[in-house]
C-alpha atoms as a PDB file:
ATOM      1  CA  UNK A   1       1.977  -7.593 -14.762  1.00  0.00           C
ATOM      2  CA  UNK A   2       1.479  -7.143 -11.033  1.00  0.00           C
ATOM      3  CA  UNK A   3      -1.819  -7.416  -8.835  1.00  0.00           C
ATOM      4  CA  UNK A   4      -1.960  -4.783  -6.363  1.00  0.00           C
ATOM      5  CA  UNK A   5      -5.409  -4.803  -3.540  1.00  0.00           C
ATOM      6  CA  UNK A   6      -5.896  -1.934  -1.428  1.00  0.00           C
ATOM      7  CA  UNK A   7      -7.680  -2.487   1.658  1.00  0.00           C
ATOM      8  CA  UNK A   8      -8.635   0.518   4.104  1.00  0.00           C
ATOM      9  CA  UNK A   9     -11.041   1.795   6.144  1.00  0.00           C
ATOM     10  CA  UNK A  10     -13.518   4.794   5.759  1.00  0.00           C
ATOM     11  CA  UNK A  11     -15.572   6.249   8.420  1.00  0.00           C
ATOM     12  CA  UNK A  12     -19.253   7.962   8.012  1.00  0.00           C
ATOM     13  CA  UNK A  13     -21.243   9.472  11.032  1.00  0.00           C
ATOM     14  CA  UNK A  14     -23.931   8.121  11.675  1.00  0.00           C
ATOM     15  CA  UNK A  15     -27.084   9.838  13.239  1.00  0.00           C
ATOM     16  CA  UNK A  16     -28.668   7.427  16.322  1.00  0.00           C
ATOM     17  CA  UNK A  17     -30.328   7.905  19.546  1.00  0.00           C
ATOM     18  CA  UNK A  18     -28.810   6.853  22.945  1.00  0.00           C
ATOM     19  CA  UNK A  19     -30.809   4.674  25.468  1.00  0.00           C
ATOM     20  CA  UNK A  20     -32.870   7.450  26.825  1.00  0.00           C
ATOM     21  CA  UNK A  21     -34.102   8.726  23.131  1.00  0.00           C
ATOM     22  CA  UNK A  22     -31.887  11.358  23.160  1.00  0.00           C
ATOM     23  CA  UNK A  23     -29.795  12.230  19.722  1.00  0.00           C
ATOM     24  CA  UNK A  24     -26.453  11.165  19.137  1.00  0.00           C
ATOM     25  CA  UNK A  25     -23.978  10.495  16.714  1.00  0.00           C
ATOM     26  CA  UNK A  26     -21.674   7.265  15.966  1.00  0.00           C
ATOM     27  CA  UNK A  27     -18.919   6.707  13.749  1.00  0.00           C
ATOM     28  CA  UNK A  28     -19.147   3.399  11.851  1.00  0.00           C
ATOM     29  CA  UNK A  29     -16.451   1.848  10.013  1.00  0.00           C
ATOM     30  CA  UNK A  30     -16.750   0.789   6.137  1.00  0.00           C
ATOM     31  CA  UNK A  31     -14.631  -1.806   4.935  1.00  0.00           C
ATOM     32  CA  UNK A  32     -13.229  -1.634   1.609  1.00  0.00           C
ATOM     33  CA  UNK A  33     -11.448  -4.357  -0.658  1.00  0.00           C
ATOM     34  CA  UNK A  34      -9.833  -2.965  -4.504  1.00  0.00           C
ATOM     35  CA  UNK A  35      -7.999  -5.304  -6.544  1.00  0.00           C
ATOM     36  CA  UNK A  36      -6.057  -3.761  -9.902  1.00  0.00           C
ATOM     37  CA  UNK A  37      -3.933  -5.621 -12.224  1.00  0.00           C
ATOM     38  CA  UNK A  38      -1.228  -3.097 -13.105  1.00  0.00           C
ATOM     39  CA  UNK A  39       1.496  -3.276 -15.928  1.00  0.00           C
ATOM     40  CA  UNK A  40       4.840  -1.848 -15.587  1.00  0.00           C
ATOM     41  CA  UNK A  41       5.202  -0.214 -18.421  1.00  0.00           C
ATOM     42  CA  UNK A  42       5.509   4.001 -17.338  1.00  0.00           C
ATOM     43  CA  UNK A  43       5.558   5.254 -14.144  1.00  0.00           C
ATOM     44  CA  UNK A  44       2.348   7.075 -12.789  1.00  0.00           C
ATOM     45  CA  UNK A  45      -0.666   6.938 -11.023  1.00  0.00           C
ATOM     46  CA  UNK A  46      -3.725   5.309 -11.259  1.00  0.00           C
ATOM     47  CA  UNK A  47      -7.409   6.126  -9.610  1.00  0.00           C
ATOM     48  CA  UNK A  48      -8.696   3.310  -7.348  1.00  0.00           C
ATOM     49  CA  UNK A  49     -12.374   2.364  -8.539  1.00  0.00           C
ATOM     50  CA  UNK A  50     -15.074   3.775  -5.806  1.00  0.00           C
ATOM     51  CA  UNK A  51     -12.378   5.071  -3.501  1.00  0.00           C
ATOM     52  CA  UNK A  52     -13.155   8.927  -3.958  1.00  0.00           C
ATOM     53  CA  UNK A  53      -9.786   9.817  -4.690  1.00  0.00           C
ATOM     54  CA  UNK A  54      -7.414   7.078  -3.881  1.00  0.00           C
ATOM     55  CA  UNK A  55      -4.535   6.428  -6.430  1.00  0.00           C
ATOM     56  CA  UNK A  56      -2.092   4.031  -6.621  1.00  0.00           C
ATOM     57  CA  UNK A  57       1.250   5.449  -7.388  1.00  0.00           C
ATOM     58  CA  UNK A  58       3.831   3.053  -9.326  1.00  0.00           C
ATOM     59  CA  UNK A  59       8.120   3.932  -9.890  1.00  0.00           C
ATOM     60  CA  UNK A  60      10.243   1.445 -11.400  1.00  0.00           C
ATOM     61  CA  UNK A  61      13.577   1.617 -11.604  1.00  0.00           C
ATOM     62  CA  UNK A  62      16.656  -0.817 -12.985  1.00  0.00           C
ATOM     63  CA  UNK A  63      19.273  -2.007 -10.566  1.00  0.00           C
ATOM     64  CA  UNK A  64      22.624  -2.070 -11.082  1.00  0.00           C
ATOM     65  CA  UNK A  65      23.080  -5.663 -10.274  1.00  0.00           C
ATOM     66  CA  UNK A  66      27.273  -5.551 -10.419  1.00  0.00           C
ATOM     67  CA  UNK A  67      27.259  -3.773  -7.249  1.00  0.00           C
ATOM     68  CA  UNK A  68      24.902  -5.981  -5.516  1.00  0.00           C
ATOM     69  CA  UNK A  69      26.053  -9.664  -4.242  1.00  0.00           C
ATOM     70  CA  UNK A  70      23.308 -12.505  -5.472  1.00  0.00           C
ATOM     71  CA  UNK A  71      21.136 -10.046  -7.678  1.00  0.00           C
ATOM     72  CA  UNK A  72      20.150 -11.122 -10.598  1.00  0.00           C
ATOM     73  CA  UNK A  73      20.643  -9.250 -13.698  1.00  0.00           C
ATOM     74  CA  UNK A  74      17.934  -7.372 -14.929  1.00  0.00           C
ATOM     75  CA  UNK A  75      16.124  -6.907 -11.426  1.00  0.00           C
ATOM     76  CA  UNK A  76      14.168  -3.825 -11.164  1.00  0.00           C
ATOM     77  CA  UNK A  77      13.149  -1.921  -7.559  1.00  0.00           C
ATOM     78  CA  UNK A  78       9.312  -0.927  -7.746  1.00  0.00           C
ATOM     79  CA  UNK A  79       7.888   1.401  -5.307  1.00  0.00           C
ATOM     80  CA  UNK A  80       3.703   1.394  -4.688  1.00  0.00           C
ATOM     81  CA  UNK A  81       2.102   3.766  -2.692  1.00  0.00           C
ATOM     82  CA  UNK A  82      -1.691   4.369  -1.771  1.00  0.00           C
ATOM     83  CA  UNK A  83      -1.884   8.403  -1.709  1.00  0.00           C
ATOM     84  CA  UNK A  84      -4.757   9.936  -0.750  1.00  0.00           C
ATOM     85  CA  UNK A  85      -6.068  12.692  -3.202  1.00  0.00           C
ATOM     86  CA  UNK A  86      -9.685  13.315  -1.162  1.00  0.00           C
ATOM     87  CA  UNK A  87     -11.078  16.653  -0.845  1.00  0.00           C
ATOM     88  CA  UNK A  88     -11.507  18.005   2.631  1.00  0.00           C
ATOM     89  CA  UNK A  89     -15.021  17.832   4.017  1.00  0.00           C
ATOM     90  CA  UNK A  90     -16.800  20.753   3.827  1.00  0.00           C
ATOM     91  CA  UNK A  91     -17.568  20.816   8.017  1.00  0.00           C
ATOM     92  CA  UNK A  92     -15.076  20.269  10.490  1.00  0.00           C
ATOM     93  CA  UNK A  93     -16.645  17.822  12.367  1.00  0.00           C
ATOM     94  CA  UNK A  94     -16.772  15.592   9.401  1.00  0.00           C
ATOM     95  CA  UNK A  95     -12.907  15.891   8.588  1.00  0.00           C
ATOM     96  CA  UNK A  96     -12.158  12.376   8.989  1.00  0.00           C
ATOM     97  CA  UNK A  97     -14.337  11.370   6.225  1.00  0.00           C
ATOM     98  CA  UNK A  98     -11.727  12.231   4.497  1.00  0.00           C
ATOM     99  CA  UNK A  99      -9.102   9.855   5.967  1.00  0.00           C
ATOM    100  CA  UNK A 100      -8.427   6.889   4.567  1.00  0.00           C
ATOM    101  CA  UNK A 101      -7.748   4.301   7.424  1.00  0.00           C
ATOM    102  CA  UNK A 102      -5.832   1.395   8.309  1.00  0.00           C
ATOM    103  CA  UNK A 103      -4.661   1.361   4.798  1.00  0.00           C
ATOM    104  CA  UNK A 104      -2.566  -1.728   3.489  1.00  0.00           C
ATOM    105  CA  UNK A 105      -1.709  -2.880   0.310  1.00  0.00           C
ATOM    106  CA  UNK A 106      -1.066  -6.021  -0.745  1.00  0.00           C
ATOM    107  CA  UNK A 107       1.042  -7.223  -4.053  1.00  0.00           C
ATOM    108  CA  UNK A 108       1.219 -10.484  -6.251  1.00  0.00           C
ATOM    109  CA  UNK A 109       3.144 -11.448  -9.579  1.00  0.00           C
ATOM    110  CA  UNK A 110       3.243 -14.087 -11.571  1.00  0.00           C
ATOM    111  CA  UNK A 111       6.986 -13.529 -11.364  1.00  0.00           C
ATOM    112  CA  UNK A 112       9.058 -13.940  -8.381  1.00  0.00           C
ATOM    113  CA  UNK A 113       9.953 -11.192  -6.227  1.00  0.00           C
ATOM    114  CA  UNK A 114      13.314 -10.804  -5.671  1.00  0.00           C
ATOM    115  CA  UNK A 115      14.635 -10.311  -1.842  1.00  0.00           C
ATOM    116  CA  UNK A 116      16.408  -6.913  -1.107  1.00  0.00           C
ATOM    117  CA  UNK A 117      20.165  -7.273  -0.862  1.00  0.00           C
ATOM    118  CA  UNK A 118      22.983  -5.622   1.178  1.00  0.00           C
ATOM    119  CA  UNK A 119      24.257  -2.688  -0.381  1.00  0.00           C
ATOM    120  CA  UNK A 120      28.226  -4.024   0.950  1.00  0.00           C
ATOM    121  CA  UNK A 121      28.981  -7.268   1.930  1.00  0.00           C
ATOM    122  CA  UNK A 122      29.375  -6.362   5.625  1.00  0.00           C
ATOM    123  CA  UNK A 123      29.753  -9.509   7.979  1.00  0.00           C
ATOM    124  CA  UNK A 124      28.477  -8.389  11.290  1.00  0.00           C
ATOM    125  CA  UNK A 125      25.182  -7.268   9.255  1.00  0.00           C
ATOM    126  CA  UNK A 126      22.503  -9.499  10.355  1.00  0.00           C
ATOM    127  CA  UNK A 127      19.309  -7.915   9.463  1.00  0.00           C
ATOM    128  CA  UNK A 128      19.474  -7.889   5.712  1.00  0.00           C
ATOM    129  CA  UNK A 129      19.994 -11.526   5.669  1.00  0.00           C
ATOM    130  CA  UNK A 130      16.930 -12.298   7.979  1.00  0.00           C
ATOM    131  CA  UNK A 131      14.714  -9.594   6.258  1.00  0.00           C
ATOM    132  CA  UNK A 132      14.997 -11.399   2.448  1.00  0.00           C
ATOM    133  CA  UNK A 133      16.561 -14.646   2.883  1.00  0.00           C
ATOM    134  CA  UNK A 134      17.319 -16.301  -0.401  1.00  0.00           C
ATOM    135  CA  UNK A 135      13.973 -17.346  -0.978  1.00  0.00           C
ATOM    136  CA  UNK A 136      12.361 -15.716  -3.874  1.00  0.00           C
ATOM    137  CA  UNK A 137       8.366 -14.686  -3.200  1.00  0.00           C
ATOM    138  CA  UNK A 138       5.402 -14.150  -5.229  1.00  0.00           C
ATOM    139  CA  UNK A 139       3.369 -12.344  -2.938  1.00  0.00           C
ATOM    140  CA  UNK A 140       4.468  -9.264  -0.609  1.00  0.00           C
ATOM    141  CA  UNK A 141       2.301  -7.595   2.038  1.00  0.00           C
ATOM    142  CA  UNK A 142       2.459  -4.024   3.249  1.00  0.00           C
ATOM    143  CA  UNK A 143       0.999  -2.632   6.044  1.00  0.00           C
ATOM    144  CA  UNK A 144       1.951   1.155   6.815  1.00  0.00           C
ATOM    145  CA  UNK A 145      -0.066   2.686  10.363  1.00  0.00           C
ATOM    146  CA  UNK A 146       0.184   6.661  10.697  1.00  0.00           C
END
């Protein structure tokens, strides 16, 4: 069982007047906060509640841990996504209500998560060591910006 939140943004126009009286239109931002409790069973998507179209999208798969130095047996690579499924607005000028912005998803499990590992056992590779460590993590943050 994993707990994934979605965070992001959406936009409305909003219909105002400027200091002289005089019509105008402002975007304002709506922040928005979904927490699902997911089990890893089959691969697939699920809707995210009062998000209009939002899905989480969950793949598994095993690893071969015999071709990886210090991974454990039975470790499994999992890949969420946040995809967008909204229709288009009907009016151009409201296109971005569409948008889902400054998305990020954030993931917990009861069960540690297990650092990435180098593919090969190459010396002068620094950055996979500093990226993972050996310290195993319960929580992982993502933030993706388009």
């Amino acid at each position: 069982m994993i707990e994934v939140t979605a965070r992001w943004g959406d936009y409305t126009l909003a219909d105002t007047e400027d200091e002289s009286g005089k019509p105008m239109s402002l975007w304002q931002r709506k922040p928005n906060n979904v927490a699902l409790r997911l089990q890893l069973g089959t691969d697939g998507a699920r809707p995210v509640p009062d998000s209009n179209g939002l899905r989480i999208h969950v793949r598994k798969r095993p690893i071969d841990a015999s071709k990886l130095r210090d991974m454990p047996a039975g470790t499994r690579a999992v890949s969420i996504f946040l995809v967008n499924q909204r229709k288009p607005a009907p009016e151009n000028r409201l296109a971005d209500t569409a948008y889902a912005f400054q998305a990020e998803l954030e993931v917990r499990s009861e069960q540690p998560f297990t650092p990435r590992a180098e593919s090969a056992p190459a010396a002068g590779n620094r950055l996979g060591r500093q990226r993972g460590g050996s310290a195993l993590r319960r929580h992982a943050r993502i933030r993706h910006r388009a």
